[in-house]
Protein backbone atom coordinates (compact mmCIF):
# COMPACT_ATOMS: atom_id res chain seq x y z
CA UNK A 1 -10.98 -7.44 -6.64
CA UNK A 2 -7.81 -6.29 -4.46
CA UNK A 3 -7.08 -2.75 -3.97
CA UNK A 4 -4.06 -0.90 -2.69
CA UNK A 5 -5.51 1.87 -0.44
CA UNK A 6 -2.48 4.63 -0.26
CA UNK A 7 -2.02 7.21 2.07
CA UNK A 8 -0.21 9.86 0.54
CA UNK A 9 2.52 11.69 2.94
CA UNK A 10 2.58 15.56 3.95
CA UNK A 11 5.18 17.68 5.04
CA UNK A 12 4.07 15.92 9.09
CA UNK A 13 5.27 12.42 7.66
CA UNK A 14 7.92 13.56 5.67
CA UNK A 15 9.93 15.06 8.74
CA UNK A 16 9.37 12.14 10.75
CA UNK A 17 6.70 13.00 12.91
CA UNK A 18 5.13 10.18 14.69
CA UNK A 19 1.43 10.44 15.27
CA UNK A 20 -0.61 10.69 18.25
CA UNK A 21 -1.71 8.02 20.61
CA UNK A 22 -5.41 9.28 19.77
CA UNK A 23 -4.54 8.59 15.82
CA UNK A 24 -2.67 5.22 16.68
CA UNK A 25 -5.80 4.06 18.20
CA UNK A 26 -8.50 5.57 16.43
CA UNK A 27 -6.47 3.63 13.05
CA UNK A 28 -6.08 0.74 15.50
CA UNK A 29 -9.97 0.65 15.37
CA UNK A 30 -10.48 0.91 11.97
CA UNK A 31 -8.09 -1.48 11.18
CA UNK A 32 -10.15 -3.81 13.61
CA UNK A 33 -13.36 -2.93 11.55
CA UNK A 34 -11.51 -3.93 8.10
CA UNK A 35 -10.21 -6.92 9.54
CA UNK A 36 -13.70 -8.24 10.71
CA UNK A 37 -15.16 -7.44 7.39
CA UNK A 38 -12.96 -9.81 5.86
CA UNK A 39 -11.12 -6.73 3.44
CA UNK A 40 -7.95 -6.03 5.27
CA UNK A 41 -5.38 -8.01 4.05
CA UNK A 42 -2.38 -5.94 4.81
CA UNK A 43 -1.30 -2.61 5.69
CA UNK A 44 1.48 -0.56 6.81
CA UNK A 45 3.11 2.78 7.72
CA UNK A 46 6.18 3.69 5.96
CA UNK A 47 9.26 6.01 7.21
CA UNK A 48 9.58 9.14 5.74
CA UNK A 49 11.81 9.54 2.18
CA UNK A 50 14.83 10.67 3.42
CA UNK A 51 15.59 6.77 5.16
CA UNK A 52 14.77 5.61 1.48
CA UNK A 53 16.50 5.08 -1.74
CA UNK A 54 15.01 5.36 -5.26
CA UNK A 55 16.64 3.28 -8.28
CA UNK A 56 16.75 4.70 -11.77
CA UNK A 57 16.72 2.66 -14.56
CA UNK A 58 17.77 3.67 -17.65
CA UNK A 59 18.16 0.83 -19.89
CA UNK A 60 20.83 -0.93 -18.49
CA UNK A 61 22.01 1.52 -16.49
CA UNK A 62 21.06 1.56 -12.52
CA UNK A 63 21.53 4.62 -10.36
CA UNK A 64 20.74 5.06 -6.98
CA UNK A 65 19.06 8.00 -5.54
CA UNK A 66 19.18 8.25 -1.52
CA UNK A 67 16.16 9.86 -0.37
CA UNK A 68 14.45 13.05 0.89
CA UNK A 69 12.76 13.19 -2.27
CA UNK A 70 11.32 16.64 -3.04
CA UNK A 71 7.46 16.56 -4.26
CA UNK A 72 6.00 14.99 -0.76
CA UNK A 73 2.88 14.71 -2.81
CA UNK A 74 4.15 12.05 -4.61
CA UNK A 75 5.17 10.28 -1.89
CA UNK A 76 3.55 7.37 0.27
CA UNK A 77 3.26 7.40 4.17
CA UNK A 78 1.54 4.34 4.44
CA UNK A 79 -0.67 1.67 2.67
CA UNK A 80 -3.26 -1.02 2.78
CA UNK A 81 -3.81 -3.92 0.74
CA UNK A 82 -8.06 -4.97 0.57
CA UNK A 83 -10.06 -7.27 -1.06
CA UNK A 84 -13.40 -5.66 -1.70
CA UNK A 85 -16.38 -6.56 -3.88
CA UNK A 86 -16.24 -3.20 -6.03
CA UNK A 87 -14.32 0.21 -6.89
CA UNK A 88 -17.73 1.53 -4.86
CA UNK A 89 -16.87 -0.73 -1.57
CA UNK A 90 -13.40 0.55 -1.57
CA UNK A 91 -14.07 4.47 -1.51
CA UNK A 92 -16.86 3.65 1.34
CA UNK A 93 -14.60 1.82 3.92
CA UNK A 94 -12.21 4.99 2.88
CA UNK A 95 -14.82 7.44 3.64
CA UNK A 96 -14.88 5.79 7.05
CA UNK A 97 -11.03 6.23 7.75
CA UNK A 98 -9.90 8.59 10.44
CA UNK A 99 -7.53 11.58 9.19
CA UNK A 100 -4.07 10.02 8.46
CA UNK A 101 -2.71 13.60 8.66
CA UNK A 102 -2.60 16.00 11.19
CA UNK A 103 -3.94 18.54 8.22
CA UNK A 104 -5.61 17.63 5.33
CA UNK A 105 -4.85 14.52 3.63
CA UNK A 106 -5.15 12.22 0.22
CA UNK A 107 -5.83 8.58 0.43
CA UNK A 108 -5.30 7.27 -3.47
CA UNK A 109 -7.07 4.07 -4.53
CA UNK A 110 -5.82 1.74 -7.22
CA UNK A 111 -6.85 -1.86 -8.38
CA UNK A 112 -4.17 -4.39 -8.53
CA UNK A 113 -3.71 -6.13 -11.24
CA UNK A 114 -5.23 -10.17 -11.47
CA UNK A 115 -3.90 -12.54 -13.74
CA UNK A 116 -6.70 -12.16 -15.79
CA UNK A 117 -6.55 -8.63 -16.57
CA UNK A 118 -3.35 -10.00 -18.65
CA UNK A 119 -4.98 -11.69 -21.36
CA UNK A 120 -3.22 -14.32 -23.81
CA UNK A 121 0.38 -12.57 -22.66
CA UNK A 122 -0.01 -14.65 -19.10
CA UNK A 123 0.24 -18.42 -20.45
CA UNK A 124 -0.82 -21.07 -18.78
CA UNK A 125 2.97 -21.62 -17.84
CA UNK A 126 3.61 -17.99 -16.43
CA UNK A 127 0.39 -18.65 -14.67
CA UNK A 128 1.85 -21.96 -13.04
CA UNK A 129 4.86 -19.66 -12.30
CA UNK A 130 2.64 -17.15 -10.47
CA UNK A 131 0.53 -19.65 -8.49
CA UNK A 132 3.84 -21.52 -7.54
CA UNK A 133 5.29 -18.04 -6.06
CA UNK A 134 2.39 -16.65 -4.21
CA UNK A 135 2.00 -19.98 -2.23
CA UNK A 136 6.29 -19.67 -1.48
CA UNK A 137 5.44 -16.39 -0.04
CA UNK A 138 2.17 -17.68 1.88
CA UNK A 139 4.46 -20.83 3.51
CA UNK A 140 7.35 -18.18 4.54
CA UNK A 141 4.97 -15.64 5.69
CA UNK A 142 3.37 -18.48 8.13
CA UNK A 143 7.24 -19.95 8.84
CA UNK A 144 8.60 -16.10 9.82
């Protein structure tokens, strides 16, 4: 199953502050570790709220929302994207992780959805559709 690992942001993140050559490379090493094990299959910081935008949708209505957003623990400094064997695997490699924060810190896990968790709703033609993309993406990824 695929996981997305989140690292929730704190105040730290939020105002831009960049972390430590020790964190870089302690994350740098865990990263390593993931990668070996065959679970890493992406991950990535993010800047902090106030460079971003949210979009509103009310029916079909859009509104845009520049960031900072206000409840930083709602918000997402960084994330990474694993394939483990279990729920179980995932909490153990995040037991592992170094502090993300210079404080204390959350690290959310949630299971991505697979095609099929969506029952009879994903035909066999939506399927097609979804196979068809995710290769797109694999060729560009290798072309950029």
């Amino acid at each position: 199953m695929r996981v997305m690992v989140i690292v929730k942001a704190d105040k730290q993140s939020e105002a831009g502050v960049m972390p430590s050559e020790e964190l870089l490379a302690a994350m740098g090493r865990y990263n390593e570790e993931l990668v070996k094990a065959g679970i890493m299959q992406a991950g990535e910081g993010l800047h902090p709220s106030s460079k971003g935008v949210r979009v509103h949708f009310s029916g079909s209505k859009r509104t845009v929302v520049d960031g900072p957003f206000a409840e930083t623990k709602e918000l997402i400094a960084g994330f990474w994207i694993w394939k483990v064997a279990s729920m179980q695997e995932a909490i153990d490699w995040v037991k592992r992780c170094p502090n993300p924060q210079m404080g204390d810190s959350d690290i959310e896990i949630r299971r991505i959805f697979e095609a099929e968790d969506f029952g009879e709703a994903f035909t066999p033609e939506l399927r097609e559709q979804e196979d068809r993309l995710r290769a797109q993406i694999e060729a560009q990824s290798k072309a950029g």
